[in-house]
Protein backbone atom coordinates (compact mmCIF):
# COMPACT_ATOMS: atom_id res chain seq x y z
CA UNK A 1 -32.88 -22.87 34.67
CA UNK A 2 -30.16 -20.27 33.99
CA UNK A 3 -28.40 -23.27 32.02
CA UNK A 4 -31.25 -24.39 29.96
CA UNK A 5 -31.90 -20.70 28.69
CA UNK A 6 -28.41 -20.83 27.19
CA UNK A 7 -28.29 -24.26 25.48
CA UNK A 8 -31.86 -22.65 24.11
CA UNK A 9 -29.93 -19.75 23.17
CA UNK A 10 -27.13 -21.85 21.31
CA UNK A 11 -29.65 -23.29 19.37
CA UNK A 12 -31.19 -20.49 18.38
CA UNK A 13 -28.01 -18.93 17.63
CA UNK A 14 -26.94 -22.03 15.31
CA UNK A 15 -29.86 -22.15 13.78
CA UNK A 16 -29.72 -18.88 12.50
CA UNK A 17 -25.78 -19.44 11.30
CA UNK A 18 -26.78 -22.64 9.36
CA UNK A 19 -30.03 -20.49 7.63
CA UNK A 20 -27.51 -18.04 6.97
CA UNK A 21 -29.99 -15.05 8.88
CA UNK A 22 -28.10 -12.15 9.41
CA UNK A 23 -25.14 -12.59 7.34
CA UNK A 24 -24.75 -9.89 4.19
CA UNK A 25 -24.65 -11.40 1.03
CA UNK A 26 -24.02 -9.47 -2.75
CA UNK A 27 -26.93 -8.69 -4.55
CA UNK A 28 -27.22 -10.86 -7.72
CA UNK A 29 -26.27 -8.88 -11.07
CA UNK A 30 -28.53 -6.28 -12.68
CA UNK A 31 -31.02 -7.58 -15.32
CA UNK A 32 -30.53 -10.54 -17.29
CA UNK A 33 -27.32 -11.68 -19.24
CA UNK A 34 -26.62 -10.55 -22.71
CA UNK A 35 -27.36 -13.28 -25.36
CA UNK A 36 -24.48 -15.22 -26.47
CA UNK A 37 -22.34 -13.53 -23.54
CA UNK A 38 -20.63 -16.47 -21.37
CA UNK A 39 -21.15 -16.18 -17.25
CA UNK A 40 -16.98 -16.82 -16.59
CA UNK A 41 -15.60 -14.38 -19.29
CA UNK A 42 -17.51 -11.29 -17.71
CA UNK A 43 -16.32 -12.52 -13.58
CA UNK A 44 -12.58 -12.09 -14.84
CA UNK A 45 -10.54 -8.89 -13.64
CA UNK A 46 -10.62 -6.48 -16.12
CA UNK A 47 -6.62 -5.49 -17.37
CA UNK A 48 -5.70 -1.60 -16.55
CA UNK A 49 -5.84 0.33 -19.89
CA UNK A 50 -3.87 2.90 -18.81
CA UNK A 51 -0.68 2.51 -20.75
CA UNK A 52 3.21 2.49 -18.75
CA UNK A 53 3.96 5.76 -20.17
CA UNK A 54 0.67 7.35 -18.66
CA UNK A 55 1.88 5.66 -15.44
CA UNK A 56 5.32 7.02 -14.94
CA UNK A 57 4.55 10.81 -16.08
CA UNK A 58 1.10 11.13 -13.97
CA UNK A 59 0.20 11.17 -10.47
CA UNK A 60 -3.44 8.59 -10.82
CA UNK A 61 -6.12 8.72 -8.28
CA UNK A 62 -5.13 12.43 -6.67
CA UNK A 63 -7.89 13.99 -8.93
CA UNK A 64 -9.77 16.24 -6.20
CA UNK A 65 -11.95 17.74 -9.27
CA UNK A 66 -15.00 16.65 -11.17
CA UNK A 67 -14.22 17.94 -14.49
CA UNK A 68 -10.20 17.63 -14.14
CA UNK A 69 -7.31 15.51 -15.11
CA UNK A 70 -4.44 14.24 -12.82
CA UNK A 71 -1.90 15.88 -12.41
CA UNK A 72 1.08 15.66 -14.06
CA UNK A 73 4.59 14.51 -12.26
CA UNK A 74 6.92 17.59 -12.27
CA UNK A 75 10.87 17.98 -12.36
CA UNK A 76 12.01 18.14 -8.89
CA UNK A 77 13.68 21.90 -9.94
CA UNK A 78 9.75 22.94 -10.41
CA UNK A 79 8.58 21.82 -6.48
CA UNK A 80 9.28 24.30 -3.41
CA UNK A 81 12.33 23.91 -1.82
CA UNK A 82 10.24 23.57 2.01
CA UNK A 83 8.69 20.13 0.18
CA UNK A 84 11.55 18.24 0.64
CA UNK A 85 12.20 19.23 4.24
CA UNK A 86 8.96 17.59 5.29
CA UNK A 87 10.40 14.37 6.24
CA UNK A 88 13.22 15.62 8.24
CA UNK A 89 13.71 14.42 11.63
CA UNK A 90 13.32 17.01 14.34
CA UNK A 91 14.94 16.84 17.41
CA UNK A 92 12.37 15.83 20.62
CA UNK A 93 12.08 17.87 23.79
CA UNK A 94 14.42 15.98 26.14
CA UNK A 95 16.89 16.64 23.51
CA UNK A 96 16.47 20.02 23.38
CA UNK A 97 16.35 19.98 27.06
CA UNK A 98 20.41 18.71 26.78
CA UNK A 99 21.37 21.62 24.70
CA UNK A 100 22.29 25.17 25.68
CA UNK A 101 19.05 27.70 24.92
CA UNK A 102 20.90 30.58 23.79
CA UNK A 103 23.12 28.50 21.32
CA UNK A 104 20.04 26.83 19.26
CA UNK A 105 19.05 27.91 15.69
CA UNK A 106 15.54 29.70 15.70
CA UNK A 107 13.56 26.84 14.43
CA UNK A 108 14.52 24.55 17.33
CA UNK A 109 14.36 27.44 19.91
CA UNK A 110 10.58 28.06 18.52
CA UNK A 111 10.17 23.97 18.97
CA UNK A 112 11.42 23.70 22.37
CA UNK A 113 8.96 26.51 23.21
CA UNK A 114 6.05 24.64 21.69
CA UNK A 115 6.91 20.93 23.26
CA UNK A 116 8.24 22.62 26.85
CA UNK A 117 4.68 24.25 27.10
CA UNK A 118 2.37 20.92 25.58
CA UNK A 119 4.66 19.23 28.29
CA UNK A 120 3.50 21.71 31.04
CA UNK A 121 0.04 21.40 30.15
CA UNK A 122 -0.15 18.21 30.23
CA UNK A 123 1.45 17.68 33.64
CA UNK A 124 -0.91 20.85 34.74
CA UNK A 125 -4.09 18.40 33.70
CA UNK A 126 -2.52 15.51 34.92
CA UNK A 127 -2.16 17.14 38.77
CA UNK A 128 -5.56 18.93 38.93
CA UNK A 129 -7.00 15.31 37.02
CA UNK A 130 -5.97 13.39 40.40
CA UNK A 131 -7.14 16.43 43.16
């Protein structure tokens, strides 16, 4: 019985496929063509009108603003000096674990503090997660 109810169910299921029932389709285009106007000259890509110079000397697409312009691309003098540290590689905990405390610069003493106590937390909800 249990077998019949599934080649039933296959059916049904192929059925549907070769219908097409279920499956999300475009809509067609909005009102009728212009006269004259040929279908495959308006399904081409349209060419980017924005010129190379435009390209090279603007940042496109990080307009946040409906009234504004994008932003222009800036000597690297003009941006904060803290920008360009934002991709350095920081030392992980076990690493700091190797090196003396008292001789470590202030920015990796203030990052072993912050990984030492996520670590501790972690192993804190980790014990009271199996009692």
């Amino acid at each position: 019985m249990a077998l019949n109810q599934i080649r039933s169910l296959r059916s049904v299921i192929i059925a549907k496929e070769a219908v097409g029932v279920g499956q999300r389709t475009f809509a067609a285009g909005a009102g009728k063509a212009k006269k004259g106007s040929k279908g495959a000259a308006s399904d081409a890509p349209k060419a980017s009108v924005l010129s190379k110079e435009v390209k090279s000397t603007t940042v496109i697409g990080s307009n946040i603003l409906k009234d504004g312009t994008d932003p222009k691309i800036m000597p690297d003098s003009e941006y904060p000096d803290w920008l360009w540290h934002l991709l350095d590689k920081h030392p992980a905990l076990s690493e700091l674990r190797r090196k003396n405390i008292v001789t470590l610069p202030y920015e990796d003493l203030i990052r072993f503090v912050k990984l030492d106590n996520r670590a501790r937390i972690k192993e804190n909800n980790s014990v009271k997660a199996k009692n």
